[in-house]
ModelCIF file with pLDDT and N, C-alpha, C, O atoms, coordinates in Angstrom:
data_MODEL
#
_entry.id   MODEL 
#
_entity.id                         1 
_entity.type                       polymer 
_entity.pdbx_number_of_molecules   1 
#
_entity_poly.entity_id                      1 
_entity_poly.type                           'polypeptide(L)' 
_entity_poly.nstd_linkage                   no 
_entity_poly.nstd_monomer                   no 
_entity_poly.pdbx_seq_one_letter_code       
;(UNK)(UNK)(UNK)(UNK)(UNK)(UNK)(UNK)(UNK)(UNK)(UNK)(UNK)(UNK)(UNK)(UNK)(UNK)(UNK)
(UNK)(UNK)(UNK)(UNK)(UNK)(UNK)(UNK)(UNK)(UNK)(UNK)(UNK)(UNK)(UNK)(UNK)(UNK)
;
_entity_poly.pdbx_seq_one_letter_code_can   XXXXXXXXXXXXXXXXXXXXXXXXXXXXXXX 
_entity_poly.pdbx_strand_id                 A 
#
loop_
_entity_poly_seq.entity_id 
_entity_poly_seq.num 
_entity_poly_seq.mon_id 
_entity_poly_seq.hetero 
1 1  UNK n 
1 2  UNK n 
1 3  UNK n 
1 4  UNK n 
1 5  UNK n 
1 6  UNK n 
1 7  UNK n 
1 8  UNK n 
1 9  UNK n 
1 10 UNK n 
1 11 UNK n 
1 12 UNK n 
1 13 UNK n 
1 14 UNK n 
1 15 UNK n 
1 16 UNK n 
1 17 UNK n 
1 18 UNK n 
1 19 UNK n 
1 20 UNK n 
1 21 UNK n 
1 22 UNK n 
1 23 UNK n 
1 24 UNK n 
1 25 UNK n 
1 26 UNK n 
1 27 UNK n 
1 28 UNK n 
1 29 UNK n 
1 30 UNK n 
1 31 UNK n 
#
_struct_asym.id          A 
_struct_asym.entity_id   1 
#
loop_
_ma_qa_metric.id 
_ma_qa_metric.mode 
_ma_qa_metric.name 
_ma_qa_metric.software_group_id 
_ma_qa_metric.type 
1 global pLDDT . pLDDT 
2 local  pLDDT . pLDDT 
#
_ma_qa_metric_global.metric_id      1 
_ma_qa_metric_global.metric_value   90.39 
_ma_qa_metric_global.model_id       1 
_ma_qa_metric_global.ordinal_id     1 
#
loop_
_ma_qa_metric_local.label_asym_id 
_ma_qa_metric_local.label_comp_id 
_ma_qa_metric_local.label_seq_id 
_ma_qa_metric_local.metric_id 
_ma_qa_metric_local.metric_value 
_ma_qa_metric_local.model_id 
_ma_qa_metric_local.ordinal_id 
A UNK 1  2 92.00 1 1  
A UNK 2  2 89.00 1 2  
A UNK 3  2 89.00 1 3  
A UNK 4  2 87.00 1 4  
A UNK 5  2 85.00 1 5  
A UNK 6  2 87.00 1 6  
A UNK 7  2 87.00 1 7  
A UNK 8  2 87.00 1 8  
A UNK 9  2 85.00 1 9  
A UNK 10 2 90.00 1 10 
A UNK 11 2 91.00 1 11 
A UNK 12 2 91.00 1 12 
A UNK 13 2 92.00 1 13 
A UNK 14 2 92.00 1 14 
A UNK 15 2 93.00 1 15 
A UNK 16 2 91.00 1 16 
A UNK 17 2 92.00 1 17 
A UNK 18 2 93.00 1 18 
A UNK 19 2 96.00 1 19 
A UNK 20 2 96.00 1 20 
A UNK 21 2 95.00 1 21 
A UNK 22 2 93.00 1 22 
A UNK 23 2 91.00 1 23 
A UNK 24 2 87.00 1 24 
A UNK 25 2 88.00 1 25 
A UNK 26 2 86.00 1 26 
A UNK 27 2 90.00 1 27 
A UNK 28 2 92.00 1 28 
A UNK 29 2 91.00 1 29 
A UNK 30 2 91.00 1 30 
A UNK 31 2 93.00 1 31 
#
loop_
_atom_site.group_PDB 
_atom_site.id 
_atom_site.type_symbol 
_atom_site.label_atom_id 
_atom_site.label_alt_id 
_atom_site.label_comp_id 
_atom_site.label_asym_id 
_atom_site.label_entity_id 
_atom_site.label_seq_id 
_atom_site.pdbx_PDB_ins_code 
_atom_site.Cartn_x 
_atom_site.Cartn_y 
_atom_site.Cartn_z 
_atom_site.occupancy 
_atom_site.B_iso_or_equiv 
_atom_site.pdbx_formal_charge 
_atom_site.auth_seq_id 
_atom_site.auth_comp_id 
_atom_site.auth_asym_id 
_atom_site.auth_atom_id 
_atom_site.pdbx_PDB_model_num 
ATOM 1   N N  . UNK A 1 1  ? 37.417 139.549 224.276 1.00 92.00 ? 1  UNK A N  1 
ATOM 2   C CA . UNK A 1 1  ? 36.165 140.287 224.400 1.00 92.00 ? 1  UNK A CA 1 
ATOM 3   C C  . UNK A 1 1  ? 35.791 140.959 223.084 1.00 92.00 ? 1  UNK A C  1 
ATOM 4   O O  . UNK A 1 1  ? 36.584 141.784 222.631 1.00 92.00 ? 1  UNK A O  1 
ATOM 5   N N  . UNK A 1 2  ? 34.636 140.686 222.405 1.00 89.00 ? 2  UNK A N  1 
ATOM 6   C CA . UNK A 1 2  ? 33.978 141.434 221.658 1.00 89.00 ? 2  UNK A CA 1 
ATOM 7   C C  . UNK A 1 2  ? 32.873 142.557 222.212 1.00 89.00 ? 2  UNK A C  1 
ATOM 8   O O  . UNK A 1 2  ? 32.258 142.597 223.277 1.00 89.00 ? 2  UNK A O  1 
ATOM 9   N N  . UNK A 1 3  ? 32.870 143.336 221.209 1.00 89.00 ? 3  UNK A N  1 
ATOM 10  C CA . UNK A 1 3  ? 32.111 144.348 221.185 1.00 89.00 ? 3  UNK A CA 1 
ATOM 11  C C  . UNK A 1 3  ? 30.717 144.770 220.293 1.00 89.00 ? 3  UNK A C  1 
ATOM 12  O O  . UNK A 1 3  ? 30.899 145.606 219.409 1.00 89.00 ? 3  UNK A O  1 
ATOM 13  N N  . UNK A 1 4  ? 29.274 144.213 220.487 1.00 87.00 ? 4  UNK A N  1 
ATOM 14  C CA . UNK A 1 4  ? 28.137 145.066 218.980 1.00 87.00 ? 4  UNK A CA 1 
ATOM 15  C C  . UNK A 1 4  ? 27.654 146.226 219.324 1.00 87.00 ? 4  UNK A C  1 
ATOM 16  O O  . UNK A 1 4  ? 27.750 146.652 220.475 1.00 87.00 ? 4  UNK A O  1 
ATOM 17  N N  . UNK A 1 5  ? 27.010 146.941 218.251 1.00 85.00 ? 5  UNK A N  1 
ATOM 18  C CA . UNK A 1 5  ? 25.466 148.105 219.067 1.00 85.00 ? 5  UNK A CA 1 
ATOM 19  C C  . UNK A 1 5  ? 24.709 147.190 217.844 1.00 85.00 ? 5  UNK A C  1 
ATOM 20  O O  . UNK A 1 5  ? 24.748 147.000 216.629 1.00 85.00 ? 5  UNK A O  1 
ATOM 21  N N  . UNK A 1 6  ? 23.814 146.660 219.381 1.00 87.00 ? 6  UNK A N  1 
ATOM 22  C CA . UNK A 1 6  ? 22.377 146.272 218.845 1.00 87.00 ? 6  UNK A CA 1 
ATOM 23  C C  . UNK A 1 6  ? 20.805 147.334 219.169 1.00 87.00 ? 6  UNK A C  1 
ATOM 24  O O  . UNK A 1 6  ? 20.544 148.306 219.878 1.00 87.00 ? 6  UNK A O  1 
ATOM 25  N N  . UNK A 1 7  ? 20.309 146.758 218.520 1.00 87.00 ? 7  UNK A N  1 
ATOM 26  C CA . UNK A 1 7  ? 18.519 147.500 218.640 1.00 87.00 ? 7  UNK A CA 1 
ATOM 27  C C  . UNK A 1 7  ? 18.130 146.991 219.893 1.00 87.00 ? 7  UNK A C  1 
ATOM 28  O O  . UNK A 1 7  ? 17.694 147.666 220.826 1.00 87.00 ? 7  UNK A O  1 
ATOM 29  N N  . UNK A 1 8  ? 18.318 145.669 219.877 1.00 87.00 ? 8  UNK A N  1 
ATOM 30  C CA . UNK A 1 8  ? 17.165 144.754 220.883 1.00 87.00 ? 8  UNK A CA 1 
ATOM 31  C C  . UNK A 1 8  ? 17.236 145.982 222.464 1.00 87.00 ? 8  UNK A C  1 
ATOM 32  O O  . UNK A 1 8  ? 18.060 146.884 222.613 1.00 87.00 ? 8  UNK A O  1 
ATOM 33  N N  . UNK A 1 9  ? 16.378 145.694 223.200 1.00 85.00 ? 9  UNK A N  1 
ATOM 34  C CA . UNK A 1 9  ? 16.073 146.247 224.647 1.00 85.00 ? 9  UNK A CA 1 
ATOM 35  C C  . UNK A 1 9  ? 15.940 144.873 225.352 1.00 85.00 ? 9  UNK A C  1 
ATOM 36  O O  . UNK A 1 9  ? 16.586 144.844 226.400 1.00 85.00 ? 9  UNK A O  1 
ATOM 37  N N  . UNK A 1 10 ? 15.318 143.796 225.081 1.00 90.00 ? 10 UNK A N  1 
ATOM 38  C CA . UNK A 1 10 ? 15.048 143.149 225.994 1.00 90.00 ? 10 UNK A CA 1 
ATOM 39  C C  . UNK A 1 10 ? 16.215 141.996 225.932 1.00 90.00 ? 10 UNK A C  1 
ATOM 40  O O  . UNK A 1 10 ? 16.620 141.462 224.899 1.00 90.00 ? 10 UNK A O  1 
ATOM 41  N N  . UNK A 1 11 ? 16.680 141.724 227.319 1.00 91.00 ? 11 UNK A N  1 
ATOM 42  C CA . UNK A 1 11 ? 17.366 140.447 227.822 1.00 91.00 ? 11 UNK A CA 1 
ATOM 43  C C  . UNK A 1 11 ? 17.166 139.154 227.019 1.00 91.00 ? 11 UNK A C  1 
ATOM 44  O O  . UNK A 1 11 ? 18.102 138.359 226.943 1.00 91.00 ? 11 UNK A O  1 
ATOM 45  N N  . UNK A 1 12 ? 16.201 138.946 226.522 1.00 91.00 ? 12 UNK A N  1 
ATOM 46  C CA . UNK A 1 12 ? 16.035 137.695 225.784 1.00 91.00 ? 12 UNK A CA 1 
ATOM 47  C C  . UNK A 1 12 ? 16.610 137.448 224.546 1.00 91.00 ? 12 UNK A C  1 
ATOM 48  O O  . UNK A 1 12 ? 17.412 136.574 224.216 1.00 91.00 ? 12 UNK A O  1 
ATOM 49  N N  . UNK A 1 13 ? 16.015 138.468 223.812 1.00 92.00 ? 13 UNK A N  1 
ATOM 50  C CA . UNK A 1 13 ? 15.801 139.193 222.786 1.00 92.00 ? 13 UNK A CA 1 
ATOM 51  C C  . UNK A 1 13 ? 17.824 139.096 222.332 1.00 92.00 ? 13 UNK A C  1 
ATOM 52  O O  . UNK A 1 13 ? 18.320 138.291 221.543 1.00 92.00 ? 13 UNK A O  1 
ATOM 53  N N  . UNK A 1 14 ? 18.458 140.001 223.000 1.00 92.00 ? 14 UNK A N  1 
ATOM 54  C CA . UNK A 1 14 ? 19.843 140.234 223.128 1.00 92.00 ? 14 UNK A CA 1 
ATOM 55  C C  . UNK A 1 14 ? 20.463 139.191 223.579 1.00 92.00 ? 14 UNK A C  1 
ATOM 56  O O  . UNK A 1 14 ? 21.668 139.446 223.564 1.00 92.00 ? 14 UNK A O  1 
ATOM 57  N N  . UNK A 1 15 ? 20.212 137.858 224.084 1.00 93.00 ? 15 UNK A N  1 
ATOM 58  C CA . UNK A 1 15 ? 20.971 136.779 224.152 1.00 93.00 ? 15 UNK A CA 1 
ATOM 59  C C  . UNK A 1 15 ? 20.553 135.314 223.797 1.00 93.00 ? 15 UNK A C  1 
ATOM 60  O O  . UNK A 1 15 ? 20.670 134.222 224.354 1.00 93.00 ? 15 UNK A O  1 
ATOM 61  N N  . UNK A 1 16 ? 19.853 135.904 222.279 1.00 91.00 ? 16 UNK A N  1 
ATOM 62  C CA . UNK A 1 16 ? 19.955 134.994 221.668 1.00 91.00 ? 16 UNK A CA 1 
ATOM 63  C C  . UNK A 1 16 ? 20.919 134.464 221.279 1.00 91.00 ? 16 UNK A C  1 
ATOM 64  O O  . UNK A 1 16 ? 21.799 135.322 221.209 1.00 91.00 ? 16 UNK A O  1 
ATOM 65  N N  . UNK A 1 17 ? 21.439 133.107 220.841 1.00 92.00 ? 17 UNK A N  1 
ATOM 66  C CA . UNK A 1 17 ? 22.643 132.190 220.339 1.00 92.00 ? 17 UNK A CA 1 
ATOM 67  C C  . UNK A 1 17 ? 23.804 132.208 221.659 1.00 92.00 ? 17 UNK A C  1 
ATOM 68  O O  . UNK A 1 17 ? 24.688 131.363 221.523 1.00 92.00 ? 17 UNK A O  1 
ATOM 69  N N  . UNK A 1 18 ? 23.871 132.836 222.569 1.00 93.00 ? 18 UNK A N  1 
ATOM 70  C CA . UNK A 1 18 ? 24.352 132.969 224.013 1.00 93.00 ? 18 UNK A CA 1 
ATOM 71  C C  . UNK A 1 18 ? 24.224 131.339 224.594 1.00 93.00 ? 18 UNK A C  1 
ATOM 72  O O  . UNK A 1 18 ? 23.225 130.623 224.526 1.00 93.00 ? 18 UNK A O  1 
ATOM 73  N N  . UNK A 1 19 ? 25.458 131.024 225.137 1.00 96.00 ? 19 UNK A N  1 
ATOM 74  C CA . UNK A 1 19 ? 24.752 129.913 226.313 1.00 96.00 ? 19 UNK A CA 1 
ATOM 75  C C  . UNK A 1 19 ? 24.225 130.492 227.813 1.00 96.00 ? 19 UNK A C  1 
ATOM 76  O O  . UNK A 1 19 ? 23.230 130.014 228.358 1.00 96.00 ? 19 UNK A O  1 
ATOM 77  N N  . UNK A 1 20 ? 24.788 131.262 228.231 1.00 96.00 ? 20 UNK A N  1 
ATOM 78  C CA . UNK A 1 20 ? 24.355 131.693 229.592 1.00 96.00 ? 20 UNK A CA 1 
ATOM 79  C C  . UNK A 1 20 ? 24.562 133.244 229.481 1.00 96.00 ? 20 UNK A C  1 
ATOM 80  O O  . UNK A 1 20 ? 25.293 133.913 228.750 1.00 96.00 ? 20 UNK A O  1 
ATOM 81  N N  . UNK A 1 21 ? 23.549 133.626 230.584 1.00 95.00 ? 21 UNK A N  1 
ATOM 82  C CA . UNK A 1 21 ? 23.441 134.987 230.835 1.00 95.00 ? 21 UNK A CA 1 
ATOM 83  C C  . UNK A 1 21 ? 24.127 135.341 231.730 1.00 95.00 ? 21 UNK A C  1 
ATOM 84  O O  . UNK A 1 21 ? 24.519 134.271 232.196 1.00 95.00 ? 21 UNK A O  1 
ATOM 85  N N  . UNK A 1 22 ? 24.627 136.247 232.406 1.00 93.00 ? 22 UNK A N  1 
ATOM 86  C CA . UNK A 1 22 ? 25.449 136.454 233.961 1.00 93.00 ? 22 UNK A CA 1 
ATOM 87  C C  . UNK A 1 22 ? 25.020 137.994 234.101 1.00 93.00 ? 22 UNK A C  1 
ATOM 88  O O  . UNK A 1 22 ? 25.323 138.915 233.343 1.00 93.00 ? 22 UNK A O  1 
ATOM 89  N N  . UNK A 1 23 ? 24.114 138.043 235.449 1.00 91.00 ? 23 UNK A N  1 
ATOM 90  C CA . UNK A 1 23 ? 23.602 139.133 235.718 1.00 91.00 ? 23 UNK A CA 1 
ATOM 91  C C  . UNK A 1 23 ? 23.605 139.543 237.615 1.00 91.00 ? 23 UNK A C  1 
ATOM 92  O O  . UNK A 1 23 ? 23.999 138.754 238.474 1.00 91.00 ? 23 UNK A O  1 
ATOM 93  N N  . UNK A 1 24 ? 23.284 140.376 237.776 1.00 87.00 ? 24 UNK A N  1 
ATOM 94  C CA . UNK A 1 24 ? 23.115 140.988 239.155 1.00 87.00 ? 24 UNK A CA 1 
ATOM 95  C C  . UNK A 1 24 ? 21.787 140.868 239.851 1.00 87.00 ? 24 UNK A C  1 
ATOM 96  O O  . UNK A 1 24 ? 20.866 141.090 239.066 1.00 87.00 ? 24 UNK A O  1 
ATOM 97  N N  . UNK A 1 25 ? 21.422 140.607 240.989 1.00 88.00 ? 25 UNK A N  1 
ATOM 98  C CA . UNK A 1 25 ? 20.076 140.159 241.276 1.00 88.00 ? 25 UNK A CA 1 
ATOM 99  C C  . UNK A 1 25 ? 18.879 141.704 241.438 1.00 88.00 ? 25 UNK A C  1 
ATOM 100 O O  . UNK A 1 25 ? 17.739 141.707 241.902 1.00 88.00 ? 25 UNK A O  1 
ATOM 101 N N  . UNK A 1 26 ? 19.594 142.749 240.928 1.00 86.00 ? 26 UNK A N  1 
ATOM 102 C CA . UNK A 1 26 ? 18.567 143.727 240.775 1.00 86.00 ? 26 UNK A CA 1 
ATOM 103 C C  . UNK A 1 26 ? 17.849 143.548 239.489 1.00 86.00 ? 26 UNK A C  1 
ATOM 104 O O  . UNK A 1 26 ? 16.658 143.687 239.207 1.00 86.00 ? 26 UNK A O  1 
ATOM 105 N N  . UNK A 1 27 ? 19.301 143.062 238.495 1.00 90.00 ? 27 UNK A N  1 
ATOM 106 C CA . UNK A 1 27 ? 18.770 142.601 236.751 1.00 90.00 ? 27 UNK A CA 1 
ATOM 107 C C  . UNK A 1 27 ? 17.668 141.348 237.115 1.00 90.00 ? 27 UNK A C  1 
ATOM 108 O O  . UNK A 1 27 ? 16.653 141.170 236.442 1.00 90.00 ? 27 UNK A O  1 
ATOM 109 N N  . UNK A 1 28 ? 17.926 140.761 237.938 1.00 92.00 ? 28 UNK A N  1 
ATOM 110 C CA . UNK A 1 28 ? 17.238 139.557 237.742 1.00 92.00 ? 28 UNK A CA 1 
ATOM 111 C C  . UNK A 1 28 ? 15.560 139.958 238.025 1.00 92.00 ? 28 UNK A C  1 
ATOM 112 O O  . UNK A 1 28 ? 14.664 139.638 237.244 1.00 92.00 ? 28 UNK A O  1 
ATOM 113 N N  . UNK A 1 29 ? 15.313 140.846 239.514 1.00 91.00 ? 29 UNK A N  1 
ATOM 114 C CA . UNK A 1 29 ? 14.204 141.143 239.681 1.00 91.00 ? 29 UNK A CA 1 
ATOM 115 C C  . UNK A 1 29 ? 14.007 142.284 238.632 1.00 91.00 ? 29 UNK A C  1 
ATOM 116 O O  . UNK A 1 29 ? 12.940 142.737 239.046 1.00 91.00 ? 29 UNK A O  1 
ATOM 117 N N  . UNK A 1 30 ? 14.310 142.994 237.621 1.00 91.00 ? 30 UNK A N  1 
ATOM 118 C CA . UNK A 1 30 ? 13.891 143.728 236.937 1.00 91.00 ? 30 UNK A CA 1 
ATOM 119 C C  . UNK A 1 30 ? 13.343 142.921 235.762 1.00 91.00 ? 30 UNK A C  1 
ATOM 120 O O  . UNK A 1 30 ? 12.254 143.276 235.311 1.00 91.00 ? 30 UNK A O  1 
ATOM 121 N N  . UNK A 1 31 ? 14.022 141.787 235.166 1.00 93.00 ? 31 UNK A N  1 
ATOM 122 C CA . UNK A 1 31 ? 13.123 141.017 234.108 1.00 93.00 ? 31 UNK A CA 1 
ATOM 123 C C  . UNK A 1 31 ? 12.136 140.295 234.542 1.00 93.00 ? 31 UNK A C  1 
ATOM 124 O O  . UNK A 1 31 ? 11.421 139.686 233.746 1.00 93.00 ? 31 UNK A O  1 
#
């Protein structure tokens, strides 16, 4: 496990170069 502090706010934004996202379906209806 790594660790950054980034700027970004948005989900997209922050998983750039990422293959997959893994989220909770409250995250999901919030984006």
């Amino acid at each position: 496990l790594e660790a950054a502090v980034v700027n970004q706010l948005l989900l997209a934004d922050l998983s750039q170069g990422f293959e997959v996202v893994i989220m909770g379906a409250d995250k999901w209806h919030q984006i």
